[in-house]
PDB file of N, CA and C in Angstrom:
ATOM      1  N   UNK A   1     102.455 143.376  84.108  1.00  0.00           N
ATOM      2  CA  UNK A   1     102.873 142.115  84.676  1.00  0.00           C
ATOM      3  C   UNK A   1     103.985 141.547  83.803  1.00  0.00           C
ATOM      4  N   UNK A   2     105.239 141.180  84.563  1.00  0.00           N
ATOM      5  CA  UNK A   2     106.318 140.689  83.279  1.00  0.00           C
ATOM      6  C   UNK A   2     106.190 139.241  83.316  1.00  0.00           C
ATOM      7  N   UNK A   3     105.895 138.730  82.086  1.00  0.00           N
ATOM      8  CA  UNK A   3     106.061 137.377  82.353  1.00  0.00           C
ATOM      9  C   UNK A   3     108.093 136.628  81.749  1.00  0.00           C
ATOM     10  N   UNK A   4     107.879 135.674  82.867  1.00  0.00           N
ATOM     11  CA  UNK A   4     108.977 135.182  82.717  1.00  0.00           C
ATOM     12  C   UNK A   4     108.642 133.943  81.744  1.00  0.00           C
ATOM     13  N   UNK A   5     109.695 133.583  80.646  1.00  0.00           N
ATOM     14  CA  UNK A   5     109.595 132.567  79.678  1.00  0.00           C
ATOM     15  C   UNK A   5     109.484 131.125  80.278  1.00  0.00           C
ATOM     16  N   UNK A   6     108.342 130.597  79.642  1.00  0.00           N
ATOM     17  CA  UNK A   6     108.137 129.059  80.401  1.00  0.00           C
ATOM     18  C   UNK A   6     109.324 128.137  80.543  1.00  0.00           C
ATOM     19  N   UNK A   7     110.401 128.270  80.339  1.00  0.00           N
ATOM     20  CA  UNK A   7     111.517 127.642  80.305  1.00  0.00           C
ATOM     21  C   UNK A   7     112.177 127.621  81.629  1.00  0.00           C
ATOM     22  N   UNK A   8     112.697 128.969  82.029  1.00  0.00           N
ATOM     23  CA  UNK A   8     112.983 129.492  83.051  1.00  0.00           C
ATOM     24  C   UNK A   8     112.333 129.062  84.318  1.00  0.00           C
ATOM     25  N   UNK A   9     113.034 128.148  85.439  1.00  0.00           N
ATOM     26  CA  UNK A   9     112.462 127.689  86.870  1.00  0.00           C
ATOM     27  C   UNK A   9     111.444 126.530  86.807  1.00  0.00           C
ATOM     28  N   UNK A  10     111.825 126.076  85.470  1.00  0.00           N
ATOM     29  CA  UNK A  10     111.056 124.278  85.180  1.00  0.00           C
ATOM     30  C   UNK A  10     111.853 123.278  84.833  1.00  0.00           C
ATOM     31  N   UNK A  11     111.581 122.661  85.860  1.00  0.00           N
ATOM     32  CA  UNK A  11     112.795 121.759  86.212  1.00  0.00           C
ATOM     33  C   UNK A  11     112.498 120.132  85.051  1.00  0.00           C
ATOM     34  N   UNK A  12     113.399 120.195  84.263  1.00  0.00           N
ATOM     35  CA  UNK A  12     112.967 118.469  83.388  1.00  0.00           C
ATOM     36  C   UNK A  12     112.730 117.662  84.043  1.00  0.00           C
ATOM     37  N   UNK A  13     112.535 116.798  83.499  1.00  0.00           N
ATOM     38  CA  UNK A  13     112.904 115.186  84.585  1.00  0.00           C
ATOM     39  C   UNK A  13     113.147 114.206  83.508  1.00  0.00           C
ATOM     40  N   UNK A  14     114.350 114.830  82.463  1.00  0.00           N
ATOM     41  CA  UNK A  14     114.984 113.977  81.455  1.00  0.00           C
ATOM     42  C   UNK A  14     115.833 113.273  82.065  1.00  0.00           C
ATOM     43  N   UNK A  15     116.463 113.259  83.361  1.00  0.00           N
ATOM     44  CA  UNK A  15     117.083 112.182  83.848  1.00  0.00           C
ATOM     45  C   UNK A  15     116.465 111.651  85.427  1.00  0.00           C
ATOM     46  N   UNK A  16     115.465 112.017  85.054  1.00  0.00           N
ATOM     47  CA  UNK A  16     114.384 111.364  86.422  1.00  0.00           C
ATOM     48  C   UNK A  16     114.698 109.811  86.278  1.00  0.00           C
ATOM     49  N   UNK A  17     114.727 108.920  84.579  1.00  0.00           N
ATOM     50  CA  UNK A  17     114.898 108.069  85.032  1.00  0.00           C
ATOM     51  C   UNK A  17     116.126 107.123  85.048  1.00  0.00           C
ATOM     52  N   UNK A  18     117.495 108.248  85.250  1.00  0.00           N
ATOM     53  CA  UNK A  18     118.597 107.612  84.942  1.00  0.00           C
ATOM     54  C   UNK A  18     118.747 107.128  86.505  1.00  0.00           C
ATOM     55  N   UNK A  19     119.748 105.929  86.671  1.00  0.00           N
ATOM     56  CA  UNK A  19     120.423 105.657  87.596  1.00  0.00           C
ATOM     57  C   UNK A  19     120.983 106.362  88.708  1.00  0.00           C
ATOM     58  N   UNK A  20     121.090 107.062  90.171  1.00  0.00           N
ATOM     59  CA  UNK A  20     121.918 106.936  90.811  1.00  0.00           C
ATOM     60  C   UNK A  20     123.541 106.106  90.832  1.00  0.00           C
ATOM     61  N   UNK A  21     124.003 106.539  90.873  1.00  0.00           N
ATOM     62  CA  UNK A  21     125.450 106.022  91.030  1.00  0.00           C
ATOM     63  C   UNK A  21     125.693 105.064  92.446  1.00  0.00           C
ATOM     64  N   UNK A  22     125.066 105.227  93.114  1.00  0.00           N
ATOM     65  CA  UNK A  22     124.742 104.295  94.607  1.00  0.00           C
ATOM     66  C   UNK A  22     123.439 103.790  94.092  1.00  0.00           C
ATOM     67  N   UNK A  23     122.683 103.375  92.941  1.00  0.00           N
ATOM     68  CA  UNK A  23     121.459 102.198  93.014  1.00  0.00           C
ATOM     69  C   UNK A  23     121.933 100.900  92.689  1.00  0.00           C
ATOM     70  N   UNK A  24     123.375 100.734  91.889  1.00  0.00           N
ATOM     71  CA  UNK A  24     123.451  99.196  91.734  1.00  0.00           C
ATOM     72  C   UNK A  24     123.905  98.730  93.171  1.00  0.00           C
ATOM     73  N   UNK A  25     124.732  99.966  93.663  1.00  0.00           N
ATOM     74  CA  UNK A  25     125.161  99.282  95.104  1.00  0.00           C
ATOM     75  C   UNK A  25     123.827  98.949  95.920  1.00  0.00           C
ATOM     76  N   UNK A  26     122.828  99.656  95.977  1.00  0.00           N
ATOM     77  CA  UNK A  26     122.013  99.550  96.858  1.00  0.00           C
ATOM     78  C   UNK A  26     120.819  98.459  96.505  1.00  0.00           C
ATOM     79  N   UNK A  27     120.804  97.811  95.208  1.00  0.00           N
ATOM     80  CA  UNK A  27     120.645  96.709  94.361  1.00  0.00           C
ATOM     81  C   UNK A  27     121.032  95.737  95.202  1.00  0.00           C
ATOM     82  N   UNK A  28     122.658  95.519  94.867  1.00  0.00           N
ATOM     83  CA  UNK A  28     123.420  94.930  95.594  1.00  0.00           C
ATOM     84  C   UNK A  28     123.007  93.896  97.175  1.00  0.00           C
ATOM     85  N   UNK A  29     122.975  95.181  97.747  1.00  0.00           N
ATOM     86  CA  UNK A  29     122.722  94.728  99.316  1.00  0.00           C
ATOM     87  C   UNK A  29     121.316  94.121  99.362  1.00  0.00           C
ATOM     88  N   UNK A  30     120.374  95.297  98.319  1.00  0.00           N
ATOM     89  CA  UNK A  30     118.554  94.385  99.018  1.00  0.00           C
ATOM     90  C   UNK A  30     118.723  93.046  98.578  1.00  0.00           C
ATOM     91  N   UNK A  31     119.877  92.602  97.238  1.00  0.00           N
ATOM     92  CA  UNK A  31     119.710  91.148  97.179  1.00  0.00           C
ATOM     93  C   UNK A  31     120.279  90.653  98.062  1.00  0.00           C
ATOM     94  N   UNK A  32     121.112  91.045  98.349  1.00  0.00           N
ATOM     95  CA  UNK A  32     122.004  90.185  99.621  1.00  0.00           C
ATOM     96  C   UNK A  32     120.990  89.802 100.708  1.00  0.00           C
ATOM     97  N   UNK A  33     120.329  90.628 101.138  1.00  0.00           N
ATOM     98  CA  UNK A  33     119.590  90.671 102.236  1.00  0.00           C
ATOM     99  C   UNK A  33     118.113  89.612 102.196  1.00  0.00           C
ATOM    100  N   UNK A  34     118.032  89.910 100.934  1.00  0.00           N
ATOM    101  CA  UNK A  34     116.373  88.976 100.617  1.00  0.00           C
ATOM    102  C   UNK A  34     117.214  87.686 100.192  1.00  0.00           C
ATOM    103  N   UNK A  35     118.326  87.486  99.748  1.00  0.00           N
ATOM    104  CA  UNK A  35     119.257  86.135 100.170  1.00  0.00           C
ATOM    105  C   UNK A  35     118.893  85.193 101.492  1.00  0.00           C
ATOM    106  N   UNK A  36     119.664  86.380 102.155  1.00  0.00           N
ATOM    107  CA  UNK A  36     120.161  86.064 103.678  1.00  0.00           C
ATOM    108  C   UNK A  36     118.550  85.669 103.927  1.00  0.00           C
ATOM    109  N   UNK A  37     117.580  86.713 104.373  1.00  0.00           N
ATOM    110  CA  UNK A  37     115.951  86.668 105.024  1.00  0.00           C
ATOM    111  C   UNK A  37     115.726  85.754 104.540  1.00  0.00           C
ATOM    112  N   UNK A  38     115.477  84.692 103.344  1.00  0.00           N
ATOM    113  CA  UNK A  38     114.424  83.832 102.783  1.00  0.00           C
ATOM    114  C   UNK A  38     114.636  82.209 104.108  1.00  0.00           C
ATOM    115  N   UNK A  39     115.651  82.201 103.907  1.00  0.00           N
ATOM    116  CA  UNK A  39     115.676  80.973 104.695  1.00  0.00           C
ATOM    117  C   UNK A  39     115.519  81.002 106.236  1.00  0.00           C
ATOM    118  N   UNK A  40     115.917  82.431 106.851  1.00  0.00           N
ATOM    119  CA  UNK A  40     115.298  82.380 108.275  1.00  0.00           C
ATOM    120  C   UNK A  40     113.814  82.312 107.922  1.00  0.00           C
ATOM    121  N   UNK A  41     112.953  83.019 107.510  1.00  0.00           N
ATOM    122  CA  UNK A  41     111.851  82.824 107.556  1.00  0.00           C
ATOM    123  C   UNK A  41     111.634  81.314 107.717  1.00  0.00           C
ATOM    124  N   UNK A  42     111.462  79.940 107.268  1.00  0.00           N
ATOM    125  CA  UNK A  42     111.204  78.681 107.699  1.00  0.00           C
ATOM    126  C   UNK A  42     111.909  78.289 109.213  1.00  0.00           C
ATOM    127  N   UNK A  43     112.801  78.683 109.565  1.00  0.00           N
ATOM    128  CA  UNK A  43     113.293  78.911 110.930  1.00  0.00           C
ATOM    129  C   UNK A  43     112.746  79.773 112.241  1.00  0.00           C
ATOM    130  N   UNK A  44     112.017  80.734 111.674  1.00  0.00           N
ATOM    131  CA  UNK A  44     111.869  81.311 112.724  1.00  0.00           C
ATOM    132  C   UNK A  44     110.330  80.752 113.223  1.00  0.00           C
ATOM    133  N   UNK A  45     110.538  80.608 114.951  1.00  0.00           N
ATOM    134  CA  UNK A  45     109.997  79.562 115.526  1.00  0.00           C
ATOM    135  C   UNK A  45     109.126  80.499 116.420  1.00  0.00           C
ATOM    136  N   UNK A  46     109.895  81.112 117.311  1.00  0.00           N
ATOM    137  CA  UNK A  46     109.400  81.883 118.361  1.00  0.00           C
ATOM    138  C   UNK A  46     108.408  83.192 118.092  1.00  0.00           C
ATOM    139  N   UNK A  47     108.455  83.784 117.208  1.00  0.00           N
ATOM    140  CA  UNK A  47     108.209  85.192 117.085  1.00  0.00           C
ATOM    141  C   UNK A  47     106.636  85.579 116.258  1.00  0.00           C
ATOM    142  N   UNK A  48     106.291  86.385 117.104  1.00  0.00           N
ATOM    143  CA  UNK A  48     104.805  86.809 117.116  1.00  0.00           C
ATOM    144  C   UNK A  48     104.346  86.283 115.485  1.00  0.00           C
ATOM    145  N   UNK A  49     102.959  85.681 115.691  1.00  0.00           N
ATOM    146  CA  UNK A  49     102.827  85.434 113.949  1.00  0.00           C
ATOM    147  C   UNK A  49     102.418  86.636 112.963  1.00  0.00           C
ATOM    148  N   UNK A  50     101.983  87.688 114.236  1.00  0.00           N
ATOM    149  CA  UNK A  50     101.483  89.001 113.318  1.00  0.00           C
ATOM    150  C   UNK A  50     102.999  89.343 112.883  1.00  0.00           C
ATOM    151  N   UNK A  51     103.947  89.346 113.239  1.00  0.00           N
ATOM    152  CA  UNK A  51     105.475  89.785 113.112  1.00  0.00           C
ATOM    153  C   UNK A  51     105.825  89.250 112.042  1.00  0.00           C
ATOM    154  N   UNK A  52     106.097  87.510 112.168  1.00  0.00           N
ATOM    155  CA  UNK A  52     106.686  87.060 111.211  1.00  0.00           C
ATOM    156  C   UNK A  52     105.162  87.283 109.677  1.00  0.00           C
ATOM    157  N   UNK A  53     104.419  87.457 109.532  1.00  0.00           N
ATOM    158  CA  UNK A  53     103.495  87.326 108.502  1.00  0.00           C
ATOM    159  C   UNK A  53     103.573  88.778 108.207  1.00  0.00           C
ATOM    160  N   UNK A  54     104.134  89.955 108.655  1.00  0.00           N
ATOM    161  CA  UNK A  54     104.417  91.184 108.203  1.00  0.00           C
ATOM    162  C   UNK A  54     105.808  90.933 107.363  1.00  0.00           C
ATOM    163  N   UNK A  55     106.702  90.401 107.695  1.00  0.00           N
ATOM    164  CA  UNK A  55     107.917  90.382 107.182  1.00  0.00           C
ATOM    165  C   UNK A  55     107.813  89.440 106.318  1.00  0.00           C
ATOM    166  N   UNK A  56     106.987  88.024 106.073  1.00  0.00           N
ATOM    167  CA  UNK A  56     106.791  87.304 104.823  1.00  0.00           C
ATOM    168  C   UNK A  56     106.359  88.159 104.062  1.00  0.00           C
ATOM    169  N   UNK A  57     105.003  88.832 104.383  1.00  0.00           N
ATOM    170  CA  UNK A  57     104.481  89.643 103.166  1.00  0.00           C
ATOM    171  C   UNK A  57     105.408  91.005 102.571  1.00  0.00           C
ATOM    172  N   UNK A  58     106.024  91.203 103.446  1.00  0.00           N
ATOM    173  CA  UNK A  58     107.068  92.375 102.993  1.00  0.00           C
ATOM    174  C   UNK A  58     107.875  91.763 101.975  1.00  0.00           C
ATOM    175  N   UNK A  59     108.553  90.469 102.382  1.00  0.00           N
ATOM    176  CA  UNK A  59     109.390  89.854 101.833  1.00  0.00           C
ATOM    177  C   UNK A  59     108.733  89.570 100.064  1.00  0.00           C
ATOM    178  N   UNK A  60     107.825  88.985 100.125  1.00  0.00           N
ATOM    179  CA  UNK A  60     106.984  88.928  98.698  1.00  0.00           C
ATOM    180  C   UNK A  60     106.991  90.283  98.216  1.00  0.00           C
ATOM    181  N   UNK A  61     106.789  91.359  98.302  1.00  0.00           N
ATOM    182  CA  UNK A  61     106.076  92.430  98.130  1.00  0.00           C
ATOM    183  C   UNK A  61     107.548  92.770  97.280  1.00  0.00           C
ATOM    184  N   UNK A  62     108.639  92.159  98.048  1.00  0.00           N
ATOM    185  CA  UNK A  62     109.908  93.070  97.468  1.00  0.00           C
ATOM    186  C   UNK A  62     110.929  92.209  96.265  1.00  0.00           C
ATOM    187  N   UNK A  63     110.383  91.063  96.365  1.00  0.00           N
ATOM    188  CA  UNK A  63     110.900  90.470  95.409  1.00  0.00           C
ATOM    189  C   UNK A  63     109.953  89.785  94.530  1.00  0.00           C
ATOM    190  N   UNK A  64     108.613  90.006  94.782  1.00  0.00           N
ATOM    191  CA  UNK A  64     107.589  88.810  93.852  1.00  0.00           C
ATOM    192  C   UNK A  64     107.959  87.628  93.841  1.00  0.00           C
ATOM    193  N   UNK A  65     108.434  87.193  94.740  1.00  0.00           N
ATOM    194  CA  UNK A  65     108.981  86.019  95.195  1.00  0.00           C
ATOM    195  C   UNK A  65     107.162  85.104  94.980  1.00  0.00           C
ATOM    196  N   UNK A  66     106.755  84.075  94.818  1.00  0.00           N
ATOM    197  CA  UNK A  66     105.478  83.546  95.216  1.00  0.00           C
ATOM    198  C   UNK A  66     106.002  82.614  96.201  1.00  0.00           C
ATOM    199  N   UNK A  67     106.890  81.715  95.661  1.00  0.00           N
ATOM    200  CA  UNK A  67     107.359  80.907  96.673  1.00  0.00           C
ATOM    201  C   UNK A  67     107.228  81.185  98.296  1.00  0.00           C
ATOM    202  N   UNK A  68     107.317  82.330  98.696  1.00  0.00           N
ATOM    203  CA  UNK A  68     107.152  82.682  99.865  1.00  0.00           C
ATOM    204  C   UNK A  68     106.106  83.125 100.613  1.00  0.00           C
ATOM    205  N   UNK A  69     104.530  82.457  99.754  1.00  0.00           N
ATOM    206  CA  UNK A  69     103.458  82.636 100.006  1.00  0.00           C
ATOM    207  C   UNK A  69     103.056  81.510 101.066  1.00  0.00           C
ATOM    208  N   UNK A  70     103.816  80.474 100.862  1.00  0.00           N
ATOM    209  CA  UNK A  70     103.350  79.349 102.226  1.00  0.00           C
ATOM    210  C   UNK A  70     103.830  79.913 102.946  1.00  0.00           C
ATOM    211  N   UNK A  71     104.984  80.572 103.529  1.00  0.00           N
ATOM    212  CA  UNK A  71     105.480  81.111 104.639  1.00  0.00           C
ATOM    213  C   UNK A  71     104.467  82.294 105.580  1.00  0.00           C
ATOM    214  N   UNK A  72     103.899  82.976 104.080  1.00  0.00           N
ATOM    215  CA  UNK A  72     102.752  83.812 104.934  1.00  0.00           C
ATOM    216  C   UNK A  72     101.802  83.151 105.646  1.00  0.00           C
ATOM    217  N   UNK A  73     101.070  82.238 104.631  1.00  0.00           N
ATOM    218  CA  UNK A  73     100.354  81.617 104.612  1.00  0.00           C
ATOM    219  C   UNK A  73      99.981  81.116 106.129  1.00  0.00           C
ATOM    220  N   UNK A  74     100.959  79.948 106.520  1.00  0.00           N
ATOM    221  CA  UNK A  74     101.228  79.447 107.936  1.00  0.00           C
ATOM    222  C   UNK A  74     101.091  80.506 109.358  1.00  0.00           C
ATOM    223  N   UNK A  75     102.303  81.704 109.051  1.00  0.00           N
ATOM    224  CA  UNK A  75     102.431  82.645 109.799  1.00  0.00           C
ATOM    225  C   UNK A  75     100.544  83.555 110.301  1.00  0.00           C
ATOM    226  N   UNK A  76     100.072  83.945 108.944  1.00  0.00           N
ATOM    227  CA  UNK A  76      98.662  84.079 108.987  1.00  0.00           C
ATOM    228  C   UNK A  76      97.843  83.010 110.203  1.00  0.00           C
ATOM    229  N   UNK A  77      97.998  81.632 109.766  1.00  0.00           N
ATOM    230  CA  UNK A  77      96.846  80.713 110.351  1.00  0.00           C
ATOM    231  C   UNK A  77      97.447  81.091 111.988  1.00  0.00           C
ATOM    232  N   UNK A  78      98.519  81.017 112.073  1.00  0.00           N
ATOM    233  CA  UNK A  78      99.193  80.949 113.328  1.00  0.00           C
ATOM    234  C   UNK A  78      98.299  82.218 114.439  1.00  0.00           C
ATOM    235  N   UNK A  79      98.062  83.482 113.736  1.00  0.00           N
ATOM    236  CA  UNK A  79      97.582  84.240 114.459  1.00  0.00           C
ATOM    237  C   UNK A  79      96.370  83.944 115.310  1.00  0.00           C
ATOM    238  N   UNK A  80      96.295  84.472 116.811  1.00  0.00           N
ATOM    239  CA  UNK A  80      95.100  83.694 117.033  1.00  0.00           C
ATOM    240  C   UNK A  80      94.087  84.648 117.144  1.00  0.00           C
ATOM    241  N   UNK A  81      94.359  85.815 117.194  1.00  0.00           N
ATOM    242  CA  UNK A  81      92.912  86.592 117.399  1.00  0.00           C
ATOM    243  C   UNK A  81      92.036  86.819 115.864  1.00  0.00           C
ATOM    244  N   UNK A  82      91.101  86.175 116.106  1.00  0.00           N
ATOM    245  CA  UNK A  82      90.339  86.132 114.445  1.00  0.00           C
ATOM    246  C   UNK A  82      90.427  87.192 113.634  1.00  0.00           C
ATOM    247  N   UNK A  83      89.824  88.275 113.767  1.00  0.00           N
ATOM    248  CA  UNK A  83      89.975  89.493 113.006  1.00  0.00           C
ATOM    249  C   UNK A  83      91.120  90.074 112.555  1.00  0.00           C
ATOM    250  N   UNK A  84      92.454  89.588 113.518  1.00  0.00           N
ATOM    251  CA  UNK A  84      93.685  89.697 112.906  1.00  0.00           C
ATOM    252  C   UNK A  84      94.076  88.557 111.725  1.00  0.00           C
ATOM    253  N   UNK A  85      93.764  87.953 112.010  1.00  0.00           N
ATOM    254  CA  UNK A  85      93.923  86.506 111.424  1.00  0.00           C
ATOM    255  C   UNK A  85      93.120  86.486 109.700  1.00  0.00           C
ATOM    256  N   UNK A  86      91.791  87.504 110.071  1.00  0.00           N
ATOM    257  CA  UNK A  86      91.186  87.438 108.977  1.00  0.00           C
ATOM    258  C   UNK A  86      92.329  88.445 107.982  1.00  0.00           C
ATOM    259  N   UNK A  87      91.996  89.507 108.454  1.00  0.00           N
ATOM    260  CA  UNK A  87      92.690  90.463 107.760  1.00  0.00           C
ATOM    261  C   UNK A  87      94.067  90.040 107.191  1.00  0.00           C
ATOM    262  N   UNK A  88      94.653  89.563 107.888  1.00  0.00           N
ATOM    263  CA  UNK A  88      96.239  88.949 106.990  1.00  0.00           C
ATOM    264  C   UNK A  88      95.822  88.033 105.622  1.00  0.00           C
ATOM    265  N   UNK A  89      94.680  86.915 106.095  1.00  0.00           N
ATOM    266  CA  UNK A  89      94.353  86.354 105.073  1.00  0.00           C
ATOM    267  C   UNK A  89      94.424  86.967 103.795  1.00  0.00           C
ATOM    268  N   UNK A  90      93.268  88.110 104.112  1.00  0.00           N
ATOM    269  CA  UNK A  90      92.701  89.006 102.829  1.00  0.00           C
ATOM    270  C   UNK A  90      93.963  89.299 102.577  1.00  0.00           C
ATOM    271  N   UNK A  91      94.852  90.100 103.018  1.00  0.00           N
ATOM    272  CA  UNK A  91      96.108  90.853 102.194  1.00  0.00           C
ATOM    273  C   UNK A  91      97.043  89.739 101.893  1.00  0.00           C
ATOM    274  N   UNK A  92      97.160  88.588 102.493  1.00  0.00           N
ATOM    275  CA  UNK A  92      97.594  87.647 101.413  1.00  0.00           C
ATOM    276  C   UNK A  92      97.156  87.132 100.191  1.00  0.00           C
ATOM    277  N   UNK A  93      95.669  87.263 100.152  1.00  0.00           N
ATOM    278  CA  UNK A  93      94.856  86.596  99.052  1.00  0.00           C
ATOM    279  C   UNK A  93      95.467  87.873  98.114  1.00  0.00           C
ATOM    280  N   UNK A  94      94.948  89.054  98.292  1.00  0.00           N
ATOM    281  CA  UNK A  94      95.037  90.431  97.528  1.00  0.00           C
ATOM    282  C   UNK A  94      96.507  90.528  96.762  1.00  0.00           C
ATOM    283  N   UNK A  95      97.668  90.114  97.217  1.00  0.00           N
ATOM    284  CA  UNK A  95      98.955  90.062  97.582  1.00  0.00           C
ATOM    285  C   UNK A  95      99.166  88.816  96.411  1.00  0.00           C
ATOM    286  N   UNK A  96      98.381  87.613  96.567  1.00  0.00           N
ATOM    287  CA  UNK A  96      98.612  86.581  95.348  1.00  0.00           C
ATOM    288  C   UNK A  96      98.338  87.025  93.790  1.00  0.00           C
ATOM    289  N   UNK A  97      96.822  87.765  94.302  1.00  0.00           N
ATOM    290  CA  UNK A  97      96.428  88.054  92.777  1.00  0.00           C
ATOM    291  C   UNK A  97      96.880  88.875  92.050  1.00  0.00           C
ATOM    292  N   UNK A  98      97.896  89.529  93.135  1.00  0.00           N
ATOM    293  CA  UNK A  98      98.512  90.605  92.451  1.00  0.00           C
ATOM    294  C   UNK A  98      99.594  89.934  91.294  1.00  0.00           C
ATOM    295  N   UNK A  99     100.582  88.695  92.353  1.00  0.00           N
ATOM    296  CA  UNK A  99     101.433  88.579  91.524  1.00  0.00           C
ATOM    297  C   UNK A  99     101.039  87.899  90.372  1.00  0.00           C
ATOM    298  N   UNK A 100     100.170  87.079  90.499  1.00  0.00           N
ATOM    299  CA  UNK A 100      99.160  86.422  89.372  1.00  0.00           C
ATOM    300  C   UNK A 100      98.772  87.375  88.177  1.00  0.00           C
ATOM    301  N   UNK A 101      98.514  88.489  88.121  1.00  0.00           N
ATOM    302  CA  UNK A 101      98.256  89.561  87.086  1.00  0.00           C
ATOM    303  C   UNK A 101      99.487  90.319  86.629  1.00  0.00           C
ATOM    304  N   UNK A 102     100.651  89.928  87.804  1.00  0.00           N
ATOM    305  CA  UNK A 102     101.711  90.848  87.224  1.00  0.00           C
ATOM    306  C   UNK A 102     102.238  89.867  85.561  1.00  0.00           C
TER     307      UNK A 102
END
């Protein structure tokens, strides 16, 4: 059996944690964007509360924003079928304590 030297077909990951050359750009834009999103969220009027309380909690999730926990918050109560309603709760509660421990 020939063995081949452990070196050979093992890939490092000494620059696993360098930069992309497109991550500040792409930096860039998610701020732009969680810019732009924060303030529609208090605007948006019409749209399903399971909808808008997916995209608050997304919205937290991506910036640790807390501030944007009343926005869930509301969007949550808004839902009317209970068990949906519950469940958002919980992953908002889950979702606080997180940032609370971060």
């Amino acid at each position: 059996m020939d063995e081949q030297p452990q070196d050979q077909n093992v890939e490092t990951n000494a620059g696993a944690t360098a930069q992309e050359p497109g991550d500040n750009k792409l930096e860039d834009v998610k701020a732009r964007a969680m810019k732009a999103l924060t303030p529609l969220l208090s605007e948006i009027k019409d749209m399903d509360p399971e909808r808008k309380f997916d995209i608050c909690i997304s919205a937290m999730r991506y910036t640790d924003d807390k501030e944007l926990a009343d926005a869930a918050l509301e969007a949550a109560l808004a839902i009317e079928e209970t068990g949906t309603k519950a469940e958002a709760l919980v992953e908002l509660i889950n979702e606080i304590n997180y940032l609370q421990q971060a």
